[in-house]
C-alpha atoms as a PDB file:
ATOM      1  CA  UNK A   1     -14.490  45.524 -78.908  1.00  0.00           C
ATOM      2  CA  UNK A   2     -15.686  48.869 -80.696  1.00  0.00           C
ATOM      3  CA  UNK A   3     -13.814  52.097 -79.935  1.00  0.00           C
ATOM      4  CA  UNK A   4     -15.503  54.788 -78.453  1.00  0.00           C
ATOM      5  CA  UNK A   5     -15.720  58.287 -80.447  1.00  0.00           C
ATOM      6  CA  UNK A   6     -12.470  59.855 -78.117  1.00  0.00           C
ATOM      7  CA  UNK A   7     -10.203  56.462 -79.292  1.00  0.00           C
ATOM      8  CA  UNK A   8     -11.076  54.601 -75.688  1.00  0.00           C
ATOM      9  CA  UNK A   9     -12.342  50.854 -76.079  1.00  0.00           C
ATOM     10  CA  UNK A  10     -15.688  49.974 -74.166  1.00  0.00           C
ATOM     11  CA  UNK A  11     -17.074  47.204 -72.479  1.00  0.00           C
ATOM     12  CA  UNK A  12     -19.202  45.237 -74.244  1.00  0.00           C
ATOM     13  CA  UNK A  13     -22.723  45.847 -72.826  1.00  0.00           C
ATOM     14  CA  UNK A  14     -23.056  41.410 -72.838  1.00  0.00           C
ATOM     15  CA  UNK A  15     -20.282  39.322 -72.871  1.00  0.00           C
ATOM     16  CA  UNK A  16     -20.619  36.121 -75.239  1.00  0.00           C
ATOM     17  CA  UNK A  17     -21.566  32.095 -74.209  1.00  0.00           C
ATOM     18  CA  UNK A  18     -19.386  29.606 -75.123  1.00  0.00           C
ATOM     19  CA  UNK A  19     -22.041  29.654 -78.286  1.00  0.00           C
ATOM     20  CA  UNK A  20     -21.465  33.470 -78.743  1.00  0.00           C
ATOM     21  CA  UNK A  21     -24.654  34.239 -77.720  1.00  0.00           C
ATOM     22  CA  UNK A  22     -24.870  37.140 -75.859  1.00  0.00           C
ATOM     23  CA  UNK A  23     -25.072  36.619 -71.701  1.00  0.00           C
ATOM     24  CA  UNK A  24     -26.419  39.020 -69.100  1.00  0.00           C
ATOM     25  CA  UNK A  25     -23.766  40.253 -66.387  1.00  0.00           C
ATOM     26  CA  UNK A  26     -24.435  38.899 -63.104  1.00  0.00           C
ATOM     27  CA  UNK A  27     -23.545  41.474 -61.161  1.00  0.00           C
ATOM     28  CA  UNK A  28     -25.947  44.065 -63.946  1.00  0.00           C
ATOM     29  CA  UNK A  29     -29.073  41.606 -63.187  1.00  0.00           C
ATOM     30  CA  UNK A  30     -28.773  42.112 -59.672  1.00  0.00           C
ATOM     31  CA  UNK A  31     -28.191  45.908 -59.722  1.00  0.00           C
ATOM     32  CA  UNK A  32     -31.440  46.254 -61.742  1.00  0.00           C
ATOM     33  CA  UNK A  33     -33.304  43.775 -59.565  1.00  0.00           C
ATOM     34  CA  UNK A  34     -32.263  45.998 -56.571  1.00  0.00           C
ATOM     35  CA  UNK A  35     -33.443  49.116 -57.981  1.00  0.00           C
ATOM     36  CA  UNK A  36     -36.008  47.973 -59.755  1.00  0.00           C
ATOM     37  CA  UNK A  37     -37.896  46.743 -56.603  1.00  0.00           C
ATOM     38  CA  UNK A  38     -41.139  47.955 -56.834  1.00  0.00           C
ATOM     39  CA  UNK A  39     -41.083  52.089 -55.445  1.00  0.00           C
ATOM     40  CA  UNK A  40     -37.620  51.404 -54.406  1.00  0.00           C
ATOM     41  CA  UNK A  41     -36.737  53.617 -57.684  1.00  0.00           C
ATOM     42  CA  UNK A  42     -38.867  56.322 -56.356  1.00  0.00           C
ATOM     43  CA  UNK A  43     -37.836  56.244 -53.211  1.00  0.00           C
ATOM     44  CA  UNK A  44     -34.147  56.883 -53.724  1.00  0.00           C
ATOM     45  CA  UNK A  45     -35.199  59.590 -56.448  1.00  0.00           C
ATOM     46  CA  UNK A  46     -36.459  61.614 -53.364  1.00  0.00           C
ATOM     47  CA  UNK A  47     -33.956  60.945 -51.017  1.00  0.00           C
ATOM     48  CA  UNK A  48     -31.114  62.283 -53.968  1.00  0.00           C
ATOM     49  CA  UNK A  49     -32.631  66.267 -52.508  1.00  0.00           C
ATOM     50  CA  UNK A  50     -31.460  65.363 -49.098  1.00  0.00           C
ATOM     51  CA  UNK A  51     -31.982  63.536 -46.267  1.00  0.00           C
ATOM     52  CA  UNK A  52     -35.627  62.804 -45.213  1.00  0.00           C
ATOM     53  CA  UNK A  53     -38.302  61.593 -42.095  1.00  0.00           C
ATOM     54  CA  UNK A  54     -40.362  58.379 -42.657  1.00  0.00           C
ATOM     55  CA  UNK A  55     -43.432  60.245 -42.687  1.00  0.00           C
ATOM     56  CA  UNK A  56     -41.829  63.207 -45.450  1.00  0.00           C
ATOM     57  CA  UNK A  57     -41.084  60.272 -47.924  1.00  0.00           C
ATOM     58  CA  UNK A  58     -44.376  58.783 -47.572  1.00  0.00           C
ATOM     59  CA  UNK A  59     -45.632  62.152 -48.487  1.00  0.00           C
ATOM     60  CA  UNK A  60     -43.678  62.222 -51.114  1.00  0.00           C
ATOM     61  CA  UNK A  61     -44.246  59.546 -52.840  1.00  0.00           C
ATOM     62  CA  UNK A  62     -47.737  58.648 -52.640  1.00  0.00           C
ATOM     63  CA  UNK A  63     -49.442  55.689 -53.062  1.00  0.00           C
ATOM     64  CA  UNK A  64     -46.382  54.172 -51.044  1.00  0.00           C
ATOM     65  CA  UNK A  65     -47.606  51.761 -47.928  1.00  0.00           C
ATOM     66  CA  UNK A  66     -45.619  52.240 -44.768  1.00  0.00           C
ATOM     67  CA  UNK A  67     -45.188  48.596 -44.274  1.00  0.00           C
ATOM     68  CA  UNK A  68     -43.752  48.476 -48.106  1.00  0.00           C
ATOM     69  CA  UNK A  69     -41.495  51.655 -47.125  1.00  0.00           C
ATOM     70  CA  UNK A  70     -40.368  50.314 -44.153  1.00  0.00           C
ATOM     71  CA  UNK A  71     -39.525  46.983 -45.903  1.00  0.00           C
ATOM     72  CA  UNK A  72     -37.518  48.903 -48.867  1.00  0.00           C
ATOM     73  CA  UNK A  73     -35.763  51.358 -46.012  1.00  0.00           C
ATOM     74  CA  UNK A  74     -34.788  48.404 -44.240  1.00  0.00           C
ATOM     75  CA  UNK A  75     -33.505  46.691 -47.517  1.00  0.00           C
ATOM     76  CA  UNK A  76     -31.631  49.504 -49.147  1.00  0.00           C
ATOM     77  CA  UNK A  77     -29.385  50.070 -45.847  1.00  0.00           C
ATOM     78  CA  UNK A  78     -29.200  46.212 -45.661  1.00  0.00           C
ATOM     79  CA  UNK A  79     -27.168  47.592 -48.734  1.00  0.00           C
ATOM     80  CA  UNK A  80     -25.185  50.111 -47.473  1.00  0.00           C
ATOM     81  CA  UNK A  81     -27.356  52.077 -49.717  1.00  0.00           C
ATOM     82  CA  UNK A  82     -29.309  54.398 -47.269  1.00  0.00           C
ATOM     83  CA  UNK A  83     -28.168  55.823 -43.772  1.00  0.00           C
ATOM     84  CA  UNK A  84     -30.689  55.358 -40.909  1.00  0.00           C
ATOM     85  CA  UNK A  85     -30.021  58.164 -38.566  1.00  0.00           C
ATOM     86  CA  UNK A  86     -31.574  58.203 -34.980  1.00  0.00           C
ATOM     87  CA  UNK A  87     -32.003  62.108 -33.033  1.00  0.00           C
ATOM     88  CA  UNK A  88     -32.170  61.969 -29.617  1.00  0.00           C
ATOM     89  CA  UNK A  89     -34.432  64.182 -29.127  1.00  0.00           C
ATOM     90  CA  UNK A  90     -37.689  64.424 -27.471  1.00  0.00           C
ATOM     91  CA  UNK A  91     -40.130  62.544 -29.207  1.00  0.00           C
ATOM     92  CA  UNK A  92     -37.181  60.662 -31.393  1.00  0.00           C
ATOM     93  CA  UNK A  93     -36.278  61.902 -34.870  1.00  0.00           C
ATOM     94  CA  UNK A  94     -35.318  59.119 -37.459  1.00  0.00           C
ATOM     95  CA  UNK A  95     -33.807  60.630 -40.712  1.00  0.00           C
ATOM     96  CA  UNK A  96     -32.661  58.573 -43.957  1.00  0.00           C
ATOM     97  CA  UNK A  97     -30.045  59.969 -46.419  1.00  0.00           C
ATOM     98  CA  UNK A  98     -28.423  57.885 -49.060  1.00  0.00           C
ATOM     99  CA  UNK A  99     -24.796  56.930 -48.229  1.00  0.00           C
ATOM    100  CA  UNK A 100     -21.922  57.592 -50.663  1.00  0.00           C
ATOM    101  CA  UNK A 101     -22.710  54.660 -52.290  1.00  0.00           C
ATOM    102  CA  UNK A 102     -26.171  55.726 -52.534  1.00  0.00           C
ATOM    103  CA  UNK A 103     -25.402  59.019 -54.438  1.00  0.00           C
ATOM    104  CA  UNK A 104     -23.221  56.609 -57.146  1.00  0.00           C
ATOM    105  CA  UNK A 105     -26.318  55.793 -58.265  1.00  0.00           C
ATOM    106  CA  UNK A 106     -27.482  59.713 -59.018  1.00  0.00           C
ATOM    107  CA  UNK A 107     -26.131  59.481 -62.941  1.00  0.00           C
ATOM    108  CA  UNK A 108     -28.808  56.556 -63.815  1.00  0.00           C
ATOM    109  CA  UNK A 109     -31.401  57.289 -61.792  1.00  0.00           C
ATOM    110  CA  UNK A 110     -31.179  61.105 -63.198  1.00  0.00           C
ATOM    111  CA  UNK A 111     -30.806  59.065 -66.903  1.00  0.00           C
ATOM    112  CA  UNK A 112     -33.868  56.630 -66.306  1.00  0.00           C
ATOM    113  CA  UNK A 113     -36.106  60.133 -65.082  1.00  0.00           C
ATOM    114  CA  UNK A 114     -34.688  61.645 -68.080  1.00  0.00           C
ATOM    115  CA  UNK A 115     -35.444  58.627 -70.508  1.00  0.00           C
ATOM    116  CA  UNK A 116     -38.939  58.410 -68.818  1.00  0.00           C
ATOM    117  CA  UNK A 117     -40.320  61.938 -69.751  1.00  0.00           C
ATOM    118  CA  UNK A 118     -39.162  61.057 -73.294  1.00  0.00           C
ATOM    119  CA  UNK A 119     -40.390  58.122 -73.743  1.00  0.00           C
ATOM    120  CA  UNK A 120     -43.517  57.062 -71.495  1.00  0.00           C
END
């Protein structure tokens, strides 16, 4: 393992085959996967200001179906990643805010925005 610049050792970013070839972590592949769904990525980037209406996020993030939104909404709190919230009120207000697990992700989504305007 290397050591970090503060002394501290760090994961190795692939862990080795039996050949030492390096091998993708499971549980990495399906993190990307997840949030690499197409506009999944851009929908949680919104959602990081603060809860939002179905109708907000599609205006939001254009281009973005509502049977495709509805699909990803429905996935990501499949997830425990995003909060459905029902009003009763009069006609019925549906919110979505990302849970606590849902903010975790704030650090690389913020990174991948930031590596995006510098690179592409």
């Amino acid at each position: 393992m290397e050591a970090a610049a503060n002394g501290s050792a760090r994961d190795p970013i692939a862990a080795a085959d039996p050949d030492g070839l390096p091998q993708c972590c499971s549980r990495y592949h399906r993190a990307v996967e997840l949030v690499g769904k197409r506009w999944t990525g851009a929908i949680l980037l919104v959602l990081l200001e603060g809860p939002l209406r179905f109708c907000e996020i599609t205006h939001v993030v254009p281009d973005l179906s509502d049977r495709l939104l509805s699909e990803r909404l429905k996935e990501l709190e499949g997830e425990a990643i995003v909060r459905r919230r029902v009003y009763d009120a009069s006609p019925v207000r549906v919110e979505y805010s990302l849970t606590q697990k849902g903010r975790a992700l704030e650090p690389a989504l913020r990174a991948l925005k930031s590596w995006s305007h510098s690179y592409l």
